[in-house]
Protein backbone atom coordinates (compact mmCIF):
# COMPACT_ATOMS: atom_id res chain seq x y z
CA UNK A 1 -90.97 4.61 -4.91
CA UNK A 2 -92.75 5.39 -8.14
CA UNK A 3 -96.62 4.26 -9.45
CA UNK A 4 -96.52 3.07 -12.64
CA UNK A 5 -100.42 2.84 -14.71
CA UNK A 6 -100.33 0.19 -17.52
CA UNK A 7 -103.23 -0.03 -19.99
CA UNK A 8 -103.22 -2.50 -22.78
CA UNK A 9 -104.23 -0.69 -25.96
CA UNK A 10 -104.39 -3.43 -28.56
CA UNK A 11 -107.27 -5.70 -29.79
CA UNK A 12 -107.53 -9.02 -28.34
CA UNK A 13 -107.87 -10.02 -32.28
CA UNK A 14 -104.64 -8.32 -32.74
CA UNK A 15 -102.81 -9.77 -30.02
CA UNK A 16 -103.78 -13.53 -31.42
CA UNK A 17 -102.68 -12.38 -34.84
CA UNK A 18 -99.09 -10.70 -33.48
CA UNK A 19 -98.56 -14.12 -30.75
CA UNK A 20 -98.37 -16.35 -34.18
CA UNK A 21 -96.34 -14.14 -35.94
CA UNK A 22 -94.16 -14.12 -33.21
CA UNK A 23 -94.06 -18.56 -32.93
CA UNK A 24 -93.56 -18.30 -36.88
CA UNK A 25 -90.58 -15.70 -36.02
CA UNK A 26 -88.78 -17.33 -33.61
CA UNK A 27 -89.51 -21.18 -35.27
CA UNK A 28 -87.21 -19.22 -38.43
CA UNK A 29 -84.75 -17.42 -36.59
CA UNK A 30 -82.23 -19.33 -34.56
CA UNK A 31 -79.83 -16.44 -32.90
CA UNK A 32 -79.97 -12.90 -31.65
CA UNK A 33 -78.95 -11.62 -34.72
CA UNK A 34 -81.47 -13.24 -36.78
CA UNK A 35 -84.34 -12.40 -34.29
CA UNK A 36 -83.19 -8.78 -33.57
CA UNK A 37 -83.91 -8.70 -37.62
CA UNK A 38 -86.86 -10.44 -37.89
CA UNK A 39 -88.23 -7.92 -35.17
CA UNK A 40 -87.65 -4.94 -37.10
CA UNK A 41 -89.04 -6.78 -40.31
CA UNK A 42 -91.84 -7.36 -38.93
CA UNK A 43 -92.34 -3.72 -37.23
CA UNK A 44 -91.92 -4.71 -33.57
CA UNK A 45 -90.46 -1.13 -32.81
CA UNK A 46 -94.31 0.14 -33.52
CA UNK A 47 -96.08 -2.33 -31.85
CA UNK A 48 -93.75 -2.00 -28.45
CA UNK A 49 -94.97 2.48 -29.17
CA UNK A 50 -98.34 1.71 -29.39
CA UNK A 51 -98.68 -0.60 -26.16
CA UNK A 52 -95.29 -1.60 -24.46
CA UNK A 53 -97.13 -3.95 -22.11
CA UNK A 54 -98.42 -6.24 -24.58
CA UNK A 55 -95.58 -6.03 -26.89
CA UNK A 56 -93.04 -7.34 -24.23
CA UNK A 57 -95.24 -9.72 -22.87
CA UNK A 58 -95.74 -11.36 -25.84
CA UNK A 59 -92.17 -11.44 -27.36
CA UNK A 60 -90.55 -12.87 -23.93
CA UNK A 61 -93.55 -15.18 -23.59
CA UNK A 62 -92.56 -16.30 -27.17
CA UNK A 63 -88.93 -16.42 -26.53
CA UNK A 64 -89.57 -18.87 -23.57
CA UNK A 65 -91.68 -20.99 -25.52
CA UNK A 66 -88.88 -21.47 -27.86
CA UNK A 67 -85.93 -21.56 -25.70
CA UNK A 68 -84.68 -19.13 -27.53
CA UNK A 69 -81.00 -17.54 -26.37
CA UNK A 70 -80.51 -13.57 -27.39
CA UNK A 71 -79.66 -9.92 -25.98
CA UNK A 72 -83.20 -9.25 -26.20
CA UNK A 73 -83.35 -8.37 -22.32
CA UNK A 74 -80.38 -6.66 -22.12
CA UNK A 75 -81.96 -4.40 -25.13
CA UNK A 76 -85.20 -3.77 -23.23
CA UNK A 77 -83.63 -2.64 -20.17
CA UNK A 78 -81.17 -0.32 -22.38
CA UNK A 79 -84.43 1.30 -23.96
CA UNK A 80 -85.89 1.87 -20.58
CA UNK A 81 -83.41 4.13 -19.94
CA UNK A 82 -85.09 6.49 -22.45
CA UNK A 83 -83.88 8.53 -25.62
CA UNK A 84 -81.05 10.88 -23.25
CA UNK A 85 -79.03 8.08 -22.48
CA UNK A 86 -75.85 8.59 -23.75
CA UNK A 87 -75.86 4.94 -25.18
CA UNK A 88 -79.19 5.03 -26.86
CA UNK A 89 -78.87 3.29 -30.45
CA UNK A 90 -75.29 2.13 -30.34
CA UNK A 91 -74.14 -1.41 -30.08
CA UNK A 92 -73.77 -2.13 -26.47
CA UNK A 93 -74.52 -4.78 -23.94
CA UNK A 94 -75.60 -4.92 -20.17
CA UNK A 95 -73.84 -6.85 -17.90
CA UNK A 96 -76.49 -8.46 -15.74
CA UNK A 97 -76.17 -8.92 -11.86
CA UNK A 98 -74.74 -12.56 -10.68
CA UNK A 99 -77.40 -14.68 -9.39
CA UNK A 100 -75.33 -14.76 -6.15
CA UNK A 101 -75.55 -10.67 -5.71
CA UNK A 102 -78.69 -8.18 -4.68
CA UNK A 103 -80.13 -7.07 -8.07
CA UNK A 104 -81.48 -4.03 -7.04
CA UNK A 105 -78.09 -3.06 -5.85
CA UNK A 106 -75.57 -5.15 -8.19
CA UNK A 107 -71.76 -5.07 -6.77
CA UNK A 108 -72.74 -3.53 -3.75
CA UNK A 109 -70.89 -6.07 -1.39
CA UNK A 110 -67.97 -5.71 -3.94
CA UNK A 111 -64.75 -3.34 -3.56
CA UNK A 112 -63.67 -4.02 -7.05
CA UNK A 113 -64.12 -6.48 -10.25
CA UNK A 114 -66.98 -7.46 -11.55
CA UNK A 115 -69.58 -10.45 -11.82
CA UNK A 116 -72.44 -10.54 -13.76
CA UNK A 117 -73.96 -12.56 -16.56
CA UNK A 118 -74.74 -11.62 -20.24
CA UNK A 119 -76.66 -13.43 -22.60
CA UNK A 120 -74.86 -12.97 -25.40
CA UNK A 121 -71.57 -12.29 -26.67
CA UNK A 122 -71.12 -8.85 -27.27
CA UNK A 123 -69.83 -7.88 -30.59
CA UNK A 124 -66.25 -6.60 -31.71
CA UNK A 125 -65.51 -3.25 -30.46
CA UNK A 126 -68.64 -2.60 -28.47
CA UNK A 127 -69.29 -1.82 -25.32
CA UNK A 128 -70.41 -3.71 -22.13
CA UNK A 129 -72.54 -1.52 -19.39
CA UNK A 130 -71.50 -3.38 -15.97
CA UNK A 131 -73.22 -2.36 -12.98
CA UNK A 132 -72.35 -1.08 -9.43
CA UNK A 133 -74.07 0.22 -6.74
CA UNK A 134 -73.02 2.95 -3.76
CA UNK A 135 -75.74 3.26 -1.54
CA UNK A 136 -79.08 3.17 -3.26
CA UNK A 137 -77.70 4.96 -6.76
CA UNK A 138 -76.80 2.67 -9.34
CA UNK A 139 -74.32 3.39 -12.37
CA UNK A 140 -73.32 1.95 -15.56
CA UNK A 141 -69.91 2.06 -16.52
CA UNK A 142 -68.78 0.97 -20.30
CA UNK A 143 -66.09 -1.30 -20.32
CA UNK A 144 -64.53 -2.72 -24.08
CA UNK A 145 -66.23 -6.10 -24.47
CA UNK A 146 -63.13 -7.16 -25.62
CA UNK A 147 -61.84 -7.04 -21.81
CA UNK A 148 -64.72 -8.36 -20.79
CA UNK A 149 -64.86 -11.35 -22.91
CA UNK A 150 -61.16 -12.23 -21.84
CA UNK A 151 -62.39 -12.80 -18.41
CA UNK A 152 -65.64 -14.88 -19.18
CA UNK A 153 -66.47 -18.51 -19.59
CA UNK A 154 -69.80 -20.47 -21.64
CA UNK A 155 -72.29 -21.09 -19.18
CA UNK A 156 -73.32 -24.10 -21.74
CA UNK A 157 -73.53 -26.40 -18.41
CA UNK A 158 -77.42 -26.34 -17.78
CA UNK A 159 -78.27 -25.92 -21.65
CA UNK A 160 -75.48 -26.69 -25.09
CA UNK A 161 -77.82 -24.34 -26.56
CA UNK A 162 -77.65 -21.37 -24.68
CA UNK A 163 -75.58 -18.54 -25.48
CA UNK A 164 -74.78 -16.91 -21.78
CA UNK A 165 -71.51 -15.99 -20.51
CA UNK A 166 -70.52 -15.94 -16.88
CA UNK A 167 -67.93 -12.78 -16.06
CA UNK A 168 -66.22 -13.10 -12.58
CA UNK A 169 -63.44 -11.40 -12.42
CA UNK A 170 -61.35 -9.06 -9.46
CA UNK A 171 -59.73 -6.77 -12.00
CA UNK A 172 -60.49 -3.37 -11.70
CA UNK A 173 -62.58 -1.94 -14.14
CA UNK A 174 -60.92 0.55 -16.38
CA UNK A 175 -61.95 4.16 -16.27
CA UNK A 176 -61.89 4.53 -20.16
CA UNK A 177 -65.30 5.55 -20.15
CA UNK A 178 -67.16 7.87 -17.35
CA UNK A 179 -70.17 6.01 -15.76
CA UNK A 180 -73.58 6.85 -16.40
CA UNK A 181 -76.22 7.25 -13.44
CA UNK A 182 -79.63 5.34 -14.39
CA UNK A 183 -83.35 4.57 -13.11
CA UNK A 184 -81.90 0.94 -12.19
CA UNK A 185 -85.27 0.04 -10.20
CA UNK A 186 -87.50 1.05 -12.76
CA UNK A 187 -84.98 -0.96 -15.57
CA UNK A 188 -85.25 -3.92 -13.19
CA UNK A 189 -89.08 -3.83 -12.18
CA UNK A 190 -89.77 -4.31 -16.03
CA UNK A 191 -86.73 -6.72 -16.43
CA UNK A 192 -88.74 -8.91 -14.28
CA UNK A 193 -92.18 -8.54 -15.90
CA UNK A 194 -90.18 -9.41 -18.89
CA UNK A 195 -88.88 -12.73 -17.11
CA UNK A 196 -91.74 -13.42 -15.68
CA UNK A 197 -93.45 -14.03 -19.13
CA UNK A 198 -90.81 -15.66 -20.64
CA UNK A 199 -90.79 -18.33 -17.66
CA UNK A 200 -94.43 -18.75 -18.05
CA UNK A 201 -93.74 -19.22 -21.98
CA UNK A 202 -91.16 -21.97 -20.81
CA UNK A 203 -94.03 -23.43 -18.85
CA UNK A 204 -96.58 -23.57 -21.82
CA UNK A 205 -94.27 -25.20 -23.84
CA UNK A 206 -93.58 -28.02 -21.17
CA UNK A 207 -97.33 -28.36 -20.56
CA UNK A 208 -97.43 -29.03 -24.23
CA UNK A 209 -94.63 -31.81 -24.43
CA UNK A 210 -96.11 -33.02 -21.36
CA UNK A 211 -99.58 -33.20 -22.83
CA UNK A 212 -98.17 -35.19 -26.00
CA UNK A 213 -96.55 -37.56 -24.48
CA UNK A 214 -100.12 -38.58 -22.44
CA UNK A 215 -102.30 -38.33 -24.91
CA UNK A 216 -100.03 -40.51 -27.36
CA UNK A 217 -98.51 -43.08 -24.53
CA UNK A 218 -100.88 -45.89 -23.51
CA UNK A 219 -101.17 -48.05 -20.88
CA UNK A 220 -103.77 -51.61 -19.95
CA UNK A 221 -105.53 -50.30 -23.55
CA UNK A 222 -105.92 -46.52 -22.85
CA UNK A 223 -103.78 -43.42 -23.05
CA UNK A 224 -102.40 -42.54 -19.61
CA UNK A 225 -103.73 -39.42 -19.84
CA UNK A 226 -106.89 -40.51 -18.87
CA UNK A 227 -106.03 -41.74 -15.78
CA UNK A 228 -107.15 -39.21 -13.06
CA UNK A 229 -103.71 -39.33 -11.25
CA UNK A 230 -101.83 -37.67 -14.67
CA UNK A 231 -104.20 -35.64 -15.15
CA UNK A 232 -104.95 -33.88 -11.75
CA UNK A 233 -100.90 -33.57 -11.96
CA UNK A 234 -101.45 -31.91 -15.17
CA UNK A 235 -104.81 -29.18 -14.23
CA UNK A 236 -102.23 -28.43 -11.09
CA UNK A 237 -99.71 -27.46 -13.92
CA UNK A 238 -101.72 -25.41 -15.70
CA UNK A 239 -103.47 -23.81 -13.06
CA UNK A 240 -99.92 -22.40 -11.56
CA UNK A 241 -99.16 -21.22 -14.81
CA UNK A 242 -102.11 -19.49 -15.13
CA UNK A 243 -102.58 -18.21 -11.67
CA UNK A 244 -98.87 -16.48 -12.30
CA UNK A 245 -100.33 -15.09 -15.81
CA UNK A 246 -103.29 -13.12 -14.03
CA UNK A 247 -100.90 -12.18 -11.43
CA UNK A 248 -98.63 -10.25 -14.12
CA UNK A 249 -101.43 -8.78 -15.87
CA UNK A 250 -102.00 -6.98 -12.69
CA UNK A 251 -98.45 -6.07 -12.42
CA UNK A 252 -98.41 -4.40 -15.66
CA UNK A 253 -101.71 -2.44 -15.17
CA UNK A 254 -101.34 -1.68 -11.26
CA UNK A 255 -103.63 -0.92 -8.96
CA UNK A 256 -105.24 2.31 -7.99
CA UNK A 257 -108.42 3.48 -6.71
CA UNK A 258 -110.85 2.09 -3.75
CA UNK A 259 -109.14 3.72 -1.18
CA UNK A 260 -106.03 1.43 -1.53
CA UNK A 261 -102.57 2.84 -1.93
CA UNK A 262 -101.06 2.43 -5.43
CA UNK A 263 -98.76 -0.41 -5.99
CA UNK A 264 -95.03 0.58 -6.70
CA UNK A 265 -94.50 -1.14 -9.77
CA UNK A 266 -91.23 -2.40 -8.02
CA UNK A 267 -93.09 -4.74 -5.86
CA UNK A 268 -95.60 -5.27 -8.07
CA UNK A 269 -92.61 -7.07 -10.07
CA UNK A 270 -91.28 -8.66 -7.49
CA UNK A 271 -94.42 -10.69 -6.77
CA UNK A 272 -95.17 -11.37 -9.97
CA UNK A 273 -91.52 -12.90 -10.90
CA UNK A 274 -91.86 -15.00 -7.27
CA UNK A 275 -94.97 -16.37 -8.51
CA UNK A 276 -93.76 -17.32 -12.13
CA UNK A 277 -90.82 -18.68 -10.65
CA UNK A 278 -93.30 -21.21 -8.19
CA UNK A 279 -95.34 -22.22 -11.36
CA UNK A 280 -92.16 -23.27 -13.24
CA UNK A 281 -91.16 -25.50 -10.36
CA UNK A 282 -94.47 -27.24 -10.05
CA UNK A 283 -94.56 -27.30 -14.08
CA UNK A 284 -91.03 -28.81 -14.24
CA UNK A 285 -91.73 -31.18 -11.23
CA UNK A 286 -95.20 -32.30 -13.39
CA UNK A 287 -93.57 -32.10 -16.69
CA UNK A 288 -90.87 -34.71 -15.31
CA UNK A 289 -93.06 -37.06 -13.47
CA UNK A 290 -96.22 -37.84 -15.77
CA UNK A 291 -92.94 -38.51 -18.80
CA UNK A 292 -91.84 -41.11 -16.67
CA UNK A 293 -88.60 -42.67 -17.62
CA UNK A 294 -88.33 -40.41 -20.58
CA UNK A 295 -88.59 -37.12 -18.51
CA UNK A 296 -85.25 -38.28 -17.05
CA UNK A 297 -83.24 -38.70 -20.14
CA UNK A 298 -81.77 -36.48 -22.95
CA UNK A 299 -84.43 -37.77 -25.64
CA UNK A 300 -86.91 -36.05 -24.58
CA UNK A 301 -86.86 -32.45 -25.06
CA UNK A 302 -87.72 -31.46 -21.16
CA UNK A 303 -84.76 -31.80 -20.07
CA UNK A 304 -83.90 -28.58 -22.04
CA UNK A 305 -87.29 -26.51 -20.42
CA UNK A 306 -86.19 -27.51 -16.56
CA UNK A 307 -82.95 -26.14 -16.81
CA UNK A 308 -83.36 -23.47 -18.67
CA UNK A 309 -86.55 -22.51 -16.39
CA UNK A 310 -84.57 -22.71 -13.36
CA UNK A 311 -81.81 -20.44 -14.86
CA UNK A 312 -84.56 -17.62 -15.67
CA UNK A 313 -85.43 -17.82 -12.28
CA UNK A 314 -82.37 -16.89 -11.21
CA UNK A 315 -81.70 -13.89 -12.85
CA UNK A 316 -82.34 -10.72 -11.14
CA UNK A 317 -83.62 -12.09 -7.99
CA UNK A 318 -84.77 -16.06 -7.99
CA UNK A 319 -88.13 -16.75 -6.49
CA UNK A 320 -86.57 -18.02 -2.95
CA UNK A 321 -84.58 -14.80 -2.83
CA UNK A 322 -87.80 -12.65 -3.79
CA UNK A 323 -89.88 -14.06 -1.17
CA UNK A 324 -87.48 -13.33 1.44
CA UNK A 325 -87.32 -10.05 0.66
CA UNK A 326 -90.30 -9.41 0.35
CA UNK A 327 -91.10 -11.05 3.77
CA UNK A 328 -88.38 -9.13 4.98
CA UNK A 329 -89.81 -6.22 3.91
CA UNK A 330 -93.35 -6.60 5.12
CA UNK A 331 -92.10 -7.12 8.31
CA UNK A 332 -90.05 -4.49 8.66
CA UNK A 333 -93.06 -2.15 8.27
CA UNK A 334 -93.40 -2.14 4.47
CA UNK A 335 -97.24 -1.89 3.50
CA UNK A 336 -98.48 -5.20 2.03
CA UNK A 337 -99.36 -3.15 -1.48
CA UNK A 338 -102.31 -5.38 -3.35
CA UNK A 339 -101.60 -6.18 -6.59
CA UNK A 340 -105.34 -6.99 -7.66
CA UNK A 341 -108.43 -5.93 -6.09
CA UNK A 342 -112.18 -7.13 -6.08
């Protein structure tokens, strides 16, 4: 395993001033197209140079926050794989792992056929990169998005918005294209710090909804947001949601020093997408409860920020699935790497 030093470079004045350009971009632009443009308007490609950390936590934070549905995971991952990859700069699309499968080691319990989600359609005549796993090496291999589109279905279920696709299929891949041999852990690790902020920006924006609908509803004469019971729901909100912030800041900058073994980024991302995915179930569960009959129906908007935080969870390793491996690996042996020290 790797150790991976992350230092944010940018002004805290700067980062205020780039977080509200990024709720006026995504308030404006309503699919991956139209954000993928309004990114490179707006000169995200230097600001993700100058201090990658900052620059993908606040564009997935501000993604969540908007429940907005585009490629732009599937894009970061692809640039992770640095300037040599053979697919650098052309249209193409990754396949990501089924919920139901490893992540770190996609298709490994499958002897053909794929299964995988992607989060957008692909374009005409591009390429999908669909991943498989023999032993611990993982490899991409490009598939026409053409086949792969005749063997998905909308995953519109939890969310008429969104814009996934769910690809299950036994076919056998076709060999048009060799496969390509990728850093898949260190693709994933910052998949997941990716995630892990948009989640959390999921979970601001039901805090906010949630905070609204308090301060504006009133009960015996007085909002109901002054009543102790709403609001000790509501501090327990916030206080997950910040709790899993601090706890991804520390992913992105690791830990070194002290004595104390550097953290594999790896794990570090592990943790921190476990603990964003706790905070959106206690947000959620909050969110739901202090809106009263209204969380439970369709005119209210939270209906849309449960289900589309529980499907973030999911991808590349949900938080139930984390823990146990990460259990599983403490107690094989593996040492309990700190993610923040005092």
């Amino acid at each position: 395993m790797t150790t991976q030093q992350t230092e944010f470079t940018l002004d805290p004045d700067v980062r205020v001033a780039l977080a509200s350009s990024l709720r006026e971009l995504f308030a404006g632009a309503s699919d991956g197209p139209g954000i993928t443009s309004a990114l490179a308007e707006l000169g995200w490609a230097e600001v993700e140079a100058e201090d990658p950390a900052t620059a993908v936590s606040l564009l997935f934070r501000a993604h969540g926050a908007s429940l907005a549905s585009s490629n732009l995971l599937s894009d970061t991952m692809i640039r992770s794989f640095g300037p040599d990859f053979p697919y650098a700069g052309t249209p193409v699309t990754l396949l990501l792992p089924h919920p139901t499968e490893d992540a770190a080691r996609p298709a490994s319990c499958r002897r053909s056929g794929a299964a995988g989600i992607l989060l957008e359609a692909p374009v005409a005549d591009s390429l999908v990169l669909v991943p498989t796993c023999q032993g611990d090496r993982v490899t991409l291999h490009p598939v026409a998005a053409d086949w792969v589109l005749a063997r998905t279905k909308a995953s519109t279920g939890f969310d008429a918005s969104s814009t996934w696709l769910v690809l299950e299929t036994a076919d056998v891949l076709p060999d048009a294209n060799a496969p390509v041999a990728v850093d898949w852990i260190a693709a994933t690790a910052l998949a997941r710090r990716a995630l892990s902020a948009e989640i959390l920006g999921v979970c601001d924006a039901a805090l906010h909804i949630a905070c609204e609908h308090v301060t504006s509803r009133h009960q015996y004469g007085r909002a109901i947001g002054s009543f102790q019971a709403v609001r000790h729901r509501l501090a327990e909100g916030h206080v997950a949601v910040e709790s899993a912030s601090s706890l991804l800041l520390a992913a992105w900058r690791g830990v070194s020093g002290g004595g104390v073994p550097d953290t594999p980024p790896e794990w570090a991302a592990a943790v921190a997408k476990a603990r964003a995915g706790r905070a959106q179930a206690e947000v959620m569960r909050t969110g739901v409860q202090v809106l009263g009959a209204m969380g439970l129906t369709l005119e209210s908007p939270m209906h849309r920020h449960v289900t589309r935080a529980a499907a973030l969870d999911l991808l590349l390793g949900g938080q139930a699935s984390l823990e146990q491996s990460l259990g599983d690996a403490l107690l094989s042996g593996t040492t309990a790497y700190p993610l923040a020290s005092i």
